[in-house]
C-alpha atoms as a PDB file:
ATOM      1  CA  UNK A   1      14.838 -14.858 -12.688  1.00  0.00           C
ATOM      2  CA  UNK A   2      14.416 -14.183  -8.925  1.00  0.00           C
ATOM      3  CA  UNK A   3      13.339 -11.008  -7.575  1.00  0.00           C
ATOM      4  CA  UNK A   4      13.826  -9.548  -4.316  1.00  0.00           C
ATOM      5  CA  UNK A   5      12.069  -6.727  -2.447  1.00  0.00           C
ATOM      6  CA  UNK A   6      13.379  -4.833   0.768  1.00  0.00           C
ATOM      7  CA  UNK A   7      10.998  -3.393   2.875  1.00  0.00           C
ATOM      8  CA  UNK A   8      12.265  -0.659   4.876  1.00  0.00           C
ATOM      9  CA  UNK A   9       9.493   0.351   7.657  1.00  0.00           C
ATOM     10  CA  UNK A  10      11.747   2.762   9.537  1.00  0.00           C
ATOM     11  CA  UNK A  11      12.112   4.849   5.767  1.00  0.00           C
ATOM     12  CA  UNK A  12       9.135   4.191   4.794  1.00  0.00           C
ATOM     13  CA  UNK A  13       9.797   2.391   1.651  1.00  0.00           C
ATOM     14  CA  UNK A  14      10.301  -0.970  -0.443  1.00  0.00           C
ATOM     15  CA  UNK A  15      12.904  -1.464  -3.020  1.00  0.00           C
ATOM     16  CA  UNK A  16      13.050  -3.905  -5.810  1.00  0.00           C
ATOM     17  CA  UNK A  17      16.223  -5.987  -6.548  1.00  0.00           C
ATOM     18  CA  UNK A  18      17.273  -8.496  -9.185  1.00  0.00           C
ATOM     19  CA  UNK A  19      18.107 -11.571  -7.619  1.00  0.00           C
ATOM     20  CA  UNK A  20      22.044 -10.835  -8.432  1.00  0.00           C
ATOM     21  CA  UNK A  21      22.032  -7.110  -6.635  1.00  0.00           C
ATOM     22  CA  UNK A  22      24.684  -6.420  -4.349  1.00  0.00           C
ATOM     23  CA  UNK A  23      22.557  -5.200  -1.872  1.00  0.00           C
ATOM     24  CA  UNK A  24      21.442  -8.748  -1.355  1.00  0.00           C
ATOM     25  CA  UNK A  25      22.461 -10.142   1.786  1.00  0.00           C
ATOM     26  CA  UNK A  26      24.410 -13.737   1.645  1.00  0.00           C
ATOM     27  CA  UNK A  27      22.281 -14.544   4.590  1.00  0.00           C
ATOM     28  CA  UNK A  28      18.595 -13.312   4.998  1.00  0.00           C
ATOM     29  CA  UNK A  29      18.140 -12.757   8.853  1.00  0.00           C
ATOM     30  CA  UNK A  30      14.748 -12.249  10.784  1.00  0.00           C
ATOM     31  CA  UNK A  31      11.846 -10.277   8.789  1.00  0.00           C
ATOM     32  CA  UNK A  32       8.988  -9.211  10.866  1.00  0.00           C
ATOM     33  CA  UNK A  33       5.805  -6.615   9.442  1.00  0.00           C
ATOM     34  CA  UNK A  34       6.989  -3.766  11.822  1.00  0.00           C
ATOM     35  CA  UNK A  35      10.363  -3.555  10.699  1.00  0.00           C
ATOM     36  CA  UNK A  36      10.525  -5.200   7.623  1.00  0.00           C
ATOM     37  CA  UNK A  37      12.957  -7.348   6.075  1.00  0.00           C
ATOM     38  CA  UNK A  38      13.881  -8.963   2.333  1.00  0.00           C
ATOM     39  CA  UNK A  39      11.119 -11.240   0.350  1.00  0.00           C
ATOM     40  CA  UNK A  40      12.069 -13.622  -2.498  1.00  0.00           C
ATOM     41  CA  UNK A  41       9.680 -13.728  -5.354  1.00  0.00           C
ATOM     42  CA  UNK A  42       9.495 -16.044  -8.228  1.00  0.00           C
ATOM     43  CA  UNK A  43       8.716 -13.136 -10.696  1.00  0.00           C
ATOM     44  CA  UNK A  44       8.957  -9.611 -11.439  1.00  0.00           C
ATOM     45  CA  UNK A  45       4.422  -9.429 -11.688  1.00  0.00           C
ATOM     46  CA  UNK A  46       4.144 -10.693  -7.894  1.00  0.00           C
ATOM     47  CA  UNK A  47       7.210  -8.751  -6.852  1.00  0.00           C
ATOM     48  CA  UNK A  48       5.467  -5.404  -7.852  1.00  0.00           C
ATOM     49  CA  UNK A  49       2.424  -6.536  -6.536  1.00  0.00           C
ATOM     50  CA  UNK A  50       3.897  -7.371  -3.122  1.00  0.00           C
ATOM     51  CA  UNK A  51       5.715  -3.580  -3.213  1.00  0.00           C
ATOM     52  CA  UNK A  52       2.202  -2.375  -3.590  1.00  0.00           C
ATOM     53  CA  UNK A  53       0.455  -4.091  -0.660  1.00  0.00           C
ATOM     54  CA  UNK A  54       3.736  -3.625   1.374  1.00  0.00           C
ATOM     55  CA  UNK A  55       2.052  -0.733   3.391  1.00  0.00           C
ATOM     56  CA  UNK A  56       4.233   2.063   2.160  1.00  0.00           C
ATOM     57  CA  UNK A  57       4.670   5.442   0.697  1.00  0.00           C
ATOM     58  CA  UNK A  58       8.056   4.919  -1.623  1.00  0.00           C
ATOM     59  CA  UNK A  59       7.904   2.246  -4.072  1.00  0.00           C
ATOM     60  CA  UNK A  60      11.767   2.538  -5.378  1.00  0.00           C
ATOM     61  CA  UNK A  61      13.508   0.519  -7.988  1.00  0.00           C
ATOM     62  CA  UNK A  62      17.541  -0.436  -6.938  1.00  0.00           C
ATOM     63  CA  UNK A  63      19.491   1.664  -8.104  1.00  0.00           C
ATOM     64  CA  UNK A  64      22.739  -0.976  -8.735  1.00  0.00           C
ATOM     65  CA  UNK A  65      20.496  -3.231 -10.607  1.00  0.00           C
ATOM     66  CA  UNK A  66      18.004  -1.225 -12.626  1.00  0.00           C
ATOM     67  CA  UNK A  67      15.411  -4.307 -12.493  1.00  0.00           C
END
């Protein structure tokens, strides 16, 4: 299973998805470190580790998905 994170500079937080959220764009669009953007990981260990090193104060878990 795939999991997604969303990091959200501007709020101050990441958010982990499942790789079947919603919330998951169709298309992934430009990610930069100052704004942010959605990272595909191959599992759920290196997702939470990338949420931790993501330079934020809110780690949050999707809501929709419940990963």
């Amino acid at each position: 299973m795939t999991y997604w994170i969303h990091i959200q500079r501007s709020l101050d937080r990441v958010v982990l998805h499942r790789e079947r959220c919603l919330e998951i764009p169709s298309t992934i669009g430009r990610a930069d470190f100052w704004e942010g953007g959605w990272y595909e990981y191959p599992d759920k260990e290196s997702a939470l580790e990338a949420m931790e090193n993501a330079g934020t104060s809110r780690l949050v878990h999707c809501s929709l998905c419940k990963p």
